[in-house]
Protein backbone atom coordinates (compact mmCIF):
# COMPACT_ATOMS: atom_id res chain seq x y z
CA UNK A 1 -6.18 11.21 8.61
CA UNK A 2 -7.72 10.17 4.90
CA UNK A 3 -10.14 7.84 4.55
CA UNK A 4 -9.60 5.07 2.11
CA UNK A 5 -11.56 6.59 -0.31
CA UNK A 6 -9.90 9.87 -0.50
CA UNK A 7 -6.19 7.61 -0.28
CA UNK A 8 -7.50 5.26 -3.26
CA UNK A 9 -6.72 7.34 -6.28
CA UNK A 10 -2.76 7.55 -5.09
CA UNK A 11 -3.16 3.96 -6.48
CA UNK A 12 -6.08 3.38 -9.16
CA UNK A 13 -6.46 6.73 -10.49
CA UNK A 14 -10.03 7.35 -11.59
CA UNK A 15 -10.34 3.92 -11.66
CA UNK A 16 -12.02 3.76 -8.10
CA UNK A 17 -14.41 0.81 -6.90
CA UNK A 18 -17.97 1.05 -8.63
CA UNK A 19 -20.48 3.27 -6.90
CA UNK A 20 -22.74 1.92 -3.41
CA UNK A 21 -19.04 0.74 -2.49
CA UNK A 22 -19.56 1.29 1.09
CA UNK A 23 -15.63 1.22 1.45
CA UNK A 24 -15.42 -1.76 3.76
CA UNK A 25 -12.55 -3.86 1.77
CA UNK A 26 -10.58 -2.91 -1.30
CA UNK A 27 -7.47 -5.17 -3.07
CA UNK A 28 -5.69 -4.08 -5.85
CA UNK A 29 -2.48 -5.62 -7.56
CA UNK A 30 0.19 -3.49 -7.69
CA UNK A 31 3.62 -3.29 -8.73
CA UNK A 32 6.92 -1.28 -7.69
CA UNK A 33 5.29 1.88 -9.89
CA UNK A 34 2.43 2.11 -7.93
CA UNK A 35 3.31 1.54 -4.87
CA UNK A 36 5.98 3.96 -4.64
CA UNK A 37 3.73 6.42 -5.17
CA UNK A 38 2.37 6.15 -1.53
CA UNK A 39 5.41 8.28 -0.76
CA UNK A 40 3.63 11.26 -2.42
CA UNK A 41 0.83 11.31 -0.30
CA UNK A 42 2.01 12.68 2.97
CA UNK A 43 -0.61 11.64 6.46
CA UNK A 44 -2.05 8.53 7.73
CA UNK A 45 -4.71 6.32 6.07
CA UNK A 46 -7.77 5.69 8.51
CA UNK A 47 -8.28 1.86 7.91
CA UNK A 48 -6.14 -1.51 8.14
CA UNK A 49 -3.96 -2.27 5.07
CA UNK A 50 -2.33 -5.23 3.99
CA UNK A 51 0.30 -6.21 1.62
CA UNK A 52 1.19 -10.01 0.41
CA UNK A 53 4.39 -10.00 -1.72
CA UNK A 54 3.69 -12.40 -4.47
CA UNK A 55 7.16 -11.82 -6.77
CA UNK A 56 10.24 -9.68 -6.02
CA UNK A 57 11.12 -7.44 -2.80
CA UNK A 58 10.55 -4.60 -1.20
CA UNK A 59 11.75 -2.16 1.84
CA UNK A 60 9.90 0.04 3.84
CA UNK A 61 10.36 2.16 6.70
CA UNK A 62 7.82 1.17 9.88
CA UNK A 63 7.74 2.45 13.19
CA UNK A 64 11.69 3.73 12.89
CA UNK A 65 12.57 0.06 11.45
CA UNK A 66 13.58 -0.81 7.70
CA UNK A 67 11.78 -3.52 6.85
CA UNK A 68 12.68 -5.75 3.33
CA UNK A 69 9.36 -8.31 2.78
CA UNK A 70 10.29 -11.33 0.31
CA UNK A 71 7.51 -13.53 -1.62
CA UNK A 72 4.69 -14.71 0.78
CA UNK A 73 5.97 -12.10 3.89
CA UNK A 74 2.27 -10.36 4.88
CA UNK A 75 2.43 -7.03 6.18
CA UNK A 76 -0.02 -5.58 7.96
CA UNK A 77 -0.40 -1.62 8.19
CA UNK A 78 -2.19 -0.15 11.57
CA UNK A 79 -3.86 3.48 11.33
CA UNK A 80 -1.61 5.77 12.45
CA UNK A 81 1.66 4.68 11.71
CA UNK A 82 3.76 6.22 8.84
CA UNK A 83 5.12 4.03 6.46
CA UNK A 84 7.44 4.86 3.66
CA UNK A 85 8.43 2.49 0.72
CA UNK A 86 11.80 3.03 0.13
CA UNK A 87 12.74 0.68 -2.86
CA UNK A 88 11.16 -2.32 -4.80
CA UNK A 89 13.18 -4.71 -7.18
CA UNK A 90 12.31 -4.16 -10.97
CA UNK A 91 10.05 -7.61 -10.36
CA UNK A 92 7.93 -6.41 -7.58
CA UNK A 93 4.43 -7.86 -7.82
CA UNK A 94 2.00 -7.74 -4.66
CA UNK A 95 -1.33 -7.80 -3.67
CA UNK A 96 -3.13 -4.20 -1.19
């Protein structure tokens, strides 16, 4: 399993929280680029996630379900569980 800090840079790149970050809670703003890119890093992320949609859509693939989440839907990641985003509309804007 990663830890959020070795899982981070899938998103922000080098642009990773300032240092004495003792990795307790992270949100970032992301949009359908970025987030598809959590299909390229294969395993399971050792920490709670969370994802408000704040424009457009998005489906993923939880637990053997497809799931599409609309404006205000909350999803809520568990360790352990693989998710995979498979498609965002052109608009998607959301909050990790």
């Amino acid at each position: 399993m990663y830890t959020l800090n070795e899982y981070l840079p899938v998103f922000v790149g080098d642009d990773l929280p300032e240092k004495g970050w003792d990795s307790g809670m992270y949100c970032l703003e992301t949009d359908g680029a970025k987030i598809l890119r959590t299909n390229l890093q294969r395993g399971f992320v050792s920490c709670f996630a969370f994802m408000v949609v704040d424009k457009g859509w998005m489906t993923i693939h939880y637990n053997g379900r497809d799931l599409t989440l609309h404006p205000n839907d909350l999803y809520i990641y568990s360790p352990g569980f693989p998710v995979d985003v498979i498609a965002t509309s052109d608009d998607f804007n959301g909050f990790a």
